[in-house]
Every structure is written in structure tokens, then in C-alpha cells.
N, C-alpha and C. Protein backbone atom coordinates (compact mmCIF):
# COMPACT_ATOMS: atom_id res chain seq x y z
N UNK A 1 156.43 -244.74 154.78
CA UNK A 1 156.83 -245.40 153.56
C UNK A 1 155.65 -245.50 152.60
N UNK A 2 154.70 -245.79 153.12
CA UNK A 2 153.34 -246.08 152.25
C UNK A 2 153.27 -244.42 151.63
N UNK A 3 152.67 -243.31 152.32
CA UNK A 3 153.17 -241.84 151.73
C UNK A 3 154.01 -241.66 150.45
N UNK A 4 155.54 -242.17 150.47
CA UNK A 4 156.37 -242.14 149.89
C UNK A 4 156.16 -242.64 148.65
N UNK A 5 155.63 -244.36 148.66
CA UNK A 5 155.09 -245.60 147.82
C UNK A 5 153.89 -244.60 146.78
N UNK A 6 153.07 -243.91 147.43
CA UNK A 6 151.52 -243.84 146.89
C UNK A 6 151.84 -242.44 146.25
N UNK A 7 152.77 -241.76 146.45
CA UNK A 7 153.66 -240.26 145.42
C UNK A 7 153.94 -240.58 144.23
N UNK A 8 154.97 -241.85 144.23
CA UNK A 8 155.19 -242.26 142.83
C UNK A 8 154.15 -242.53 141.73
N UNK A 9 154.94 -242.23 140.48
CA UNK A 9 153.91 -242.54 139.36
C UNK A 9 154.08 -244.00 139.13
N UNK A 10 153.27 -244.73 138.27
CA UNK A 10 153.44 -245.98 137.72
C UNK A 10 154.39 -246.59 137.67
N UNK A 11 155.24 -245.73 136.59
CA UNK A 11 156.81 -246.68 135.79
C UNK A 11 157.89 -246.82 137.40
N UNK A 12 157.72 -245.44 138.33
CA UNK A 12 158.58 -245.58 139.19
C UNK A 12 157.94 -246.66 140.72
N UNK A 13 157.00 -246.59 140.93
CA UNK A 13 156.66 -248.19 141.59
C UNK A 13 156.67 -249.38 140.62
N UNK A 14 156.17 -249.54 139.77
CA UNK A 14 157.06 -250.91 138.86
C UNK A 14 158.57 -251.31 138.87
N UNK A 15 159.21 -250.16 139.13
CA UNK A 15 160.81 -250.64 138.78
C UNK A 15 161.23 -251.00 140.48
N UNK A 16 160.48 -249.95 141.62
CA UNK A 16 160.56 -250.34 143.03
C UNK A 16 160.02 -251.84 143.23
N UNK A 17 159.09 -252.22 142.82
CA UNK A 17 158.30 -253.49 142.64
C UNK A 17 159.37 -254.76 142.48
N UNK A 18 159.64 -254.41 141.38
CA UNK A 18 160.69 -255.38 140.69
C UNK A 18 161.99 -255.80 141.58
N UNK A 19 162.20 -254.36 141.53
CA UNK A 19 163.37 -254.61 142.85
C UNK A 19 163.18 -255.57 144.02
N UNK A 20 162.18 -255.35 144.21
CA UNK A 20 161.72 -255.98 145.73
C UNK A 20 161.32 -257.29 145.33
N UNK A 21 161.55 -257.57 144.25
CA UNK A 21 160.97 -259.06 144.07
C UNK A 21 159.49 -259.52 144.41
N UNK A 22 158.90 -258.33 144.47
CA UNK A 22 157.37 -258.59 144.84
C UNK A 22 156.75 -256.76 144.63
N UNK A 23 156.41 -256.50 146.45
CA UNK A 23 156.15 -255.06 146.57
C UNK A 23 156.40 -254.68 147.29
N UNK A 24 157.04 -253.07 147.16
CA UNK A 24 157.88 -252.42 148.03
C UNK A 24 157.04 -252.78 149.86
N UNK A 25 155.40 -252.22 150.03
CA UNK A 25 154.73 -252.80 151.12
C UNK A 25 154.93 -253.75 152.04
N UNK A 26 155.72 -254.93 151.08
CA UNK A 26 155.51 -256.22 151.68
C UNK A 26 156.80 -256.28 152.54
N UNK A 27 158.14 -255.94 151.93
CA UNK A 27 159.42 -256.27 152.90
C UNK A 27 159.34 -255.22 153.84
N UNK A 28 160.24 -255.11 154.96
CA UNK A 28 160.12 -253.82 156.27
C UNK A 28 160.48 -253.16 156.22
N UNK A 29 160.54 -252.16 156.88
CA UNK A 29 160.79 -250.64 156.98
C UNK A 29 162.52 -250.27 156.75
N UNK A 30 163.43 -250.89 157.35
CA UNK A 30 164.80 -250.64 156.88
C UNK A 30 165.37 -251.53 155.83
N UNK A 31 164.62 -253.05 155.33
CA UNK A 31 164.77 -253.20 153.88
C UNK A 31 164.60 -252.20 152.98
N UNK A 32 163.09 -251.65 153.11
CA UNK A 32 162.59 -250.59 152.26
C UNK A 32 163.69 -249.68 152.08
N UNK A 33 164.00 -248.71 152.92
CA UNK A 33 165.15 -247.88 153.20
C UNK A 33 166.67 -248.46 152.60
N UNK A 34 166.75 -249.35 153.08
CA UNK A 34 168.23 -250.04 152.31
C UNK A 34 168.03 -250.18 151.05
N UNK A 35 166.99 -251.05 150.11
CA UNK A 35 166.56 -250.99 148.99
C UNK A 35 166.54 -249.23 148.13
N UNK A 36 166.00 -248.41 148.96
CA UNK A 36 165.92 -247.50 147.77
C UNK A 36 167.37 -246.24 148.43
N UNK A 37 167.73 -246.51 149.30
CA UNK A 37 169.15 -246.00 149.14
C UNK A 37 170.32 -246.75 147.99
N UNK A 38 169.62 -247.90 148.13
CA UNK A 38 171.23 -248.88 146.41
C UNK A 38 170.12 -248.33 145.40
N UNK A 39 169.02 -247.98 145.18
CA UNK A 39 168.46 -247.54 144.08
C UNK A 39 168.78 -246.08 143.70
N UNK A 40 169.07 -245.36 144.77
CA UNK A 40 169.65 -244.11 144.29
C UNK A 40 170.94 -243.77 144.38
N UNK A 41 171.66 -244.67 144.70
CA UNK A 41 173.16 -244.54 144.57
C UNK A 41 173.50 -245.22 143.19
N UNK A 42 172.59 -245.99 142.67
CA UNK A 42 173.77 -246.45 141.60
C UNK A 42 172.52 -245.69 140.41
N UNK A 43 171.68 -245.21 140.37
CA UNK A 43 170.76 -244.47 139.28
C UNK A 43 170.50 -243.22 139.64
N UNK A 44 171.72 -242.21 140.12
CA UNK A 44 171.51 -240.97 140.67
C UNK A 44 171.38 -240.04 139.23
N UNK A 45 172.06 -240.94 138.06
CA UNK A 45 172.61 -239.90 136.50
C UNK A 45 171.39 -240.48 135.94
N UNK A 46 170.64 -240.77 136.33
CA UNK A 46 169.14 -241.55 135.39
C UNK A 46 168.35 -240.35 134.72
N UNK A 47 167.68 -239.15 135.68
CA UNK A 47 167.42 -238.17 134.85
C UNK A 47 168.02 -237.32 134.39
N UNK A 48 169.83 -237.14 134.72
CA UNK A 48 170.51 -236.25 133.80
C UNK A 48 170.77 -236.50 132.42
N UNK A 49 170.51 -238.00 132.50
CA UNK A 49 170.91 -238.63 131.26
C UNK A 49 169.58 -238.41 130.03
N UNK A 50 168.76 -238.67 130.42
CA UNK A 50 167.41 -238.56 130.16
C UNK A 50 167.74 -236.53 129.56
N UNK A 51 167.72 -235.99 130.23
CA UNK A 51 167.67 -234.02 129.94
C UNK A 51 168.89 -234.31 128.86
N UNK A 52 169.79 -235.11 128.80
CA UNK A 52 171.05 -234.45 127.75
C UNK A 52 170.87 -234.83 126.78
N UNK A 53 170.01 -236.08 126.32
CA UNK A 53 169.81 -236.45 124.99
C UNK A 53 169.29 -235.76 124.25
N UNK A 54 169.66 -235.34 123.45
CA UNK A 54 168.96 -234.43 122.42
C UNK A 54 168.74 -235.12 121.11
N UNK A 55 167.82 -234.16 120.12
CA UNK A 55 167.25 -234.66 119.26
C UNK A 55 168.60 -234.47 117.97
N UNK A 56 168.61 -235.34 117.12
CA UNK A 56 169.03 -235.24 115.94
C UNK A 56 168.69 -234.74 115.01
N UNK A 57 169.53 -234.11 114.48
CA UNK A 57 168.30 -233.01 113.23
C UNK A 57 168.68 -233.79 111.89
N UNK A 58 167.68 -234.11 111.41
CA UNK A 58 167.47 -234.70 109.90
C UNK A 58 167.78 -233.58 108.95
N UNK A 59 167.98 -234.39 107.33
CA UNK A 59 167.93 -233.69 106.51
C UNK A 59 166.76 -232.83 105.89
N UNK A 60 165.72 -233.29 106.30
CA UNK A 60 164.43 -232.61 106.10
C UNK A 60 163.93 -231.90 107.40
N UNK A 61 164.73 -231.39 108.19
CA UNK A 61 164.26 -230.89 109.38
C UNK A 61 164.61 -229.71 108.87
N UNK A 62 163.58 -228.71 108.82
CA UNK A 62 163.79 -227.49 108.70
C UNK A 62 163.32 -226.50 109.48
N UNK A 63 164.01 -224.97 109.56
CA UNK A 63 163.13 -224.22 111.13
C UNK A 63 162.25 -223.60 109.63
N UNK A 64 161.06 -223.38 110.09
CA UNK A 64 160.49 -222.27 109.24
C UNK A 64 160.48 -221.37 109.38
N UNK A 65 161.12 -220.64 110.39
CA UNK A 65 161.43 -219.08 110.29
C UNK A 65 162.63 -219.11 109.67
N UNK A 66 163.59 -219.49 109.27
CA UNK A 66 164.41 -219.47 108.36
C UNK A 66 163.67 -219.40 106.98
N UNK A 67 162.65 -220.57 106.49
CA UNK A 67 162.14 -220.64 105.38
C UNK A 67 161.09 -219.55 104.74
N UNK A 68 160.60 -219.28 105.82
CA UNK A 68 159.76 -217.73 105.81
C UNK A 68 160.66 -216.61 105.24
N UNK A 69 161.55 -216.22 106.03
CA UNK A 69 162.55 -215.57 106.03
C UNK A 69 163.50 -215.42 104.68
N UNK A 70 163.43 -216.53 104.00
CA UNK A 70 163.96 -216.88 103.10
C UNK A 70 163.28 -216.41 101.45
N UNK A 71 162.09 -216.84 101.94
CA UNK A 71 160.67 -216.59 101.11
C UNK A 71 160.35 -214.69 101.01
N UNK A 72 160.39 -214.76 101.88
CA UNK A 72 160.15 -212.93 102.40
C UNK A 72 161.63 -211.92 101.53
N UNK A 73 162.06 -212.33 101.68
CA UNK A 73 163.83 -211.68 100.90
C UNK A 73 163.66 -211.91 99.22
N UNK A 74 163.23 -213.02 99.14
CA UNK A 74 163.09 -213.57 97.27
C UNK A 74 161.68 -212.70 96.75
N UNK A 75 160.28 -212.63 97.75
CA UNK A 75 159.56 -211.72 97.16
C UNK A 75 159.79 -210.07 96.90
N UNK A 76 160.66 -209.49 98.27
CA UNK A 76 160.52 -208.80 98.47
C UNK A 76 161.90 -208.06 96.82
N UNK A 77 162.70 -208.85 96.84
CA UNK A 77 163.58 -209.14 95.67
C UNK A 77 162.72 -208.42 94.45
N UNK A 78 161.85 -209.98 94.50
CA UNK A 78 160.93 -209.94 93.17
C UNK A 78 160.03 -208.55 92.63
N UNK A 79 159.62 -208.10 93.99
CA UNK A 79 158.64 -206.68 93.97
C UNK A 79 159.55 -205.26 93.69
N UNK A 80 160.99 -205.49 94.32
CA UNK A 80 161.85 -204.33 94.33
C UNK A 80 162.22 -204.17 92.12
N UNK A 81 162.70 -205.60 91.77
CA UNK A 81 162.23 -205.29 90.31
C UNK A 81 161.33 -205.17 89.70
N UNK A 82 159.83 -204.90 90.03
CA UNK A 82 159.21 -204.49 89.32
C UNK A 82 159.06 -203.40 89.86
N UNK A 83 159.54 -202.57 90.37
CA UNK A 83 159.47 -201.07 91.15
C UNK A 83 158.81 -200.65 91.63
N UNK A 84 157.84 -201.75 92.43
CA UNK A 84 156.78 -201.70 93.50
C UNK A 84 157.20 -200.99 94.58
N UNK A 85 158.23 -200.89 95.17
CA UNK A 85 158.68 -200.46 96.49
C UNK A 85 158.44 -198.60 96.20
N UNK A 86 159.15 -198.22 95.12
CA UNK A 86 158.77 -196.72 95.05
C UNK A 86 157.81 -196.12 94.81
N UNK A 87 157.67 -195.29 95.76
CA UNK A 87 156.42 -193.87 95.62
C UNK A 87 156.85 -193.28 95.47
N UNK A 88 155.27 -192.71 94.34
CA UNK A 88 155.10 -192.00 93.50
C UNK A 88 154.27 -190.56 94.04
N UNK A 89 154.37 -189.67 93.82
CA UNK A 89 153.27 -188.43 94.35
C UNK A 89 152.02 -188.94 93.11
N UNK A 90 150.85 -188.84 92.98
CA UNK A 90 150.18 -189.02 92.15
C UNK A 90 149.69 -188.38 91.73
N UNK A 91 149.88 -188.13 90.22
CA UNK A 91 149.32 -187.26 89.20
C UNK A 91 147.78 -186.67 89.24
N UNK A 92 147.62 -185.44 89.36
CA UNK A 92 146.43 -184.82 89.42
C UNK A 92 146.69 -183.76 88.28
N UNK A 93 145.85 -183.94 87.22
CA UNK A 93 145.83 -183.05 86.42
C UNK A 93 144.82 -182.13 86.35
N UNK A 94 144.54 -181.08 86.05
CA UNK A 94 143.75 -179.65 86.08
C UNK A 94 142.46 -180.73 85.84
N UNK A 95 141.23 -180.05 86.58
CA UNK A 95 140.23 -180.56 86.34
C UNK A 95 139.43 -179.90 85.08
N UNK A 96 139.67 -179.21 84.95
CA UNK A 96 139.35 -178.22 83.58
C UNK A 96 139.97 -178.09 82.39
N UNK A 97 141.10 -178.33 82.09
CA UNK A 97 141.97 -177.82 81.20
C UNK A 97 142.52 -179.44 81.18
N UNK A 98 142.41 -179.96 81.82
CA UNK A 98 143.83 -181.61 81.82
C UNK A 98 145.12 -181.83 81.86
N UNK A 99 145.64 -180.10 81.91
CA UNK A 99 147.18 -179.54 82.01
C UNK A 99 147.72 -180.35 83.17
N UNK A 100 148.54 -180.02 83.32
CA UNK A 100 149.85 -180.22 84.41
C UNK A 100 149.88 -179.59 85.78
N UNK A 101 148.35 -179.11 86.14
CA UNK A 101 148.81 -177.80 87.47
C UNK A 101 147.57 -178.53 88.15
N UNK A 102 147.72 -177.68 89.39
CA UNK A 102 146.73 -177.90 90.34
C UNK A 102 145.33 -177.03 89.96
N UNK A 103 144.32 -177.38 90.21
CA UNK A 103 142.97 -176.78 89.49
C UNK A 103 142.11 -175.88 91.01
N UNK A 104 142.81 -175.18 91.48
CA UNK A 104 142.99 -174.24 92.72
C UNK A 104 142.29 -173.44 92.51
């Protein structure tokens, strides 16, 4: 029992504590046992309950990969009208002449 007692964290020997009206140590070996068998029969949904609560999402809760995402589409918007997105071959004009041809 002591093994068992000295595993637990804090909050869960405090609430054994309480129970016992003192400390789990002090009453005997099949109190002990009787005691934390009614402790786990009637608080068996204690940590399921605990995993299902979930968080509430606010009005200012936002994911930022959405907002990124969001941001990324409006620039990419913004750049497609100024006709950033298209290439161009780039103009090389005759190094001699300044014509229109390749200077080969």
C-alpha cells in the first residue's frame, strides 16, 4: 500500500487523504482497499470527463494558416495584376548595330 500511496502525485494523495479523514497510512490494509475500491467505482468517468472537454472557440480565435493562406491568395491576386507572374524572354539587342538580332 505504501508503494501504491508514494506513486501518486500530490492532488491524487490529497483527495485519498481527505477521504480517509486523515491519511491513507494511518487506517489498515482492507480499509485502505475498501476505501479506494468506493473511490473508483463511483469516479471511474473522472478522466474521461476531463479528455472530452474541449475548448471553445472565440470570436477572435483565429487558425493562422487560414490567415496566411488568405494573405498569400490577395498578394498573389495583387502581383498577377500587375503582370508580375509572366515571363518574358529578355531583350538582347545587337551589340553593334542596337537592331533586333542576335550579335553572333
Amino acid at each position: 500500500m505504501q508503494t501504491f500511496y508514494n506513486g501518486l502525485n500530490g492532488h491524487a494523495r490529497t483527495t485519498i487523504d481527505v477521504a480517509t479523514e486523515g491519511a491513507l497510512m494511518a487506517i489498515s490494509i482492507d480499509e485502505a482497499y475498501d476505501l479506494l475500491e468506493e473511490i473508483v467505482t463511483n469516479n471511474y468517468q473522472w478522466l474521461v470527463e476531463r479528455l472530452m472537454h474541449r475548448r471553445v472557440a472565440r470570436i477572435h480565435d483565429v487558425d493562422a494558416f487560414s490567415v496566411l493562406s488568405a494573405q498569400r491568395t490577395a498578394l498573389t491576386k495583387t502581383l498577377e495584376s500587375f503582370g508580375i507572374n509572366r515571363l518574358q524572354s529578355p531583350f538582347i539587342a545587337c551589340e553593334l548595330c542596337k537592331d533586333n538580332h542576335a550579335s553572333h
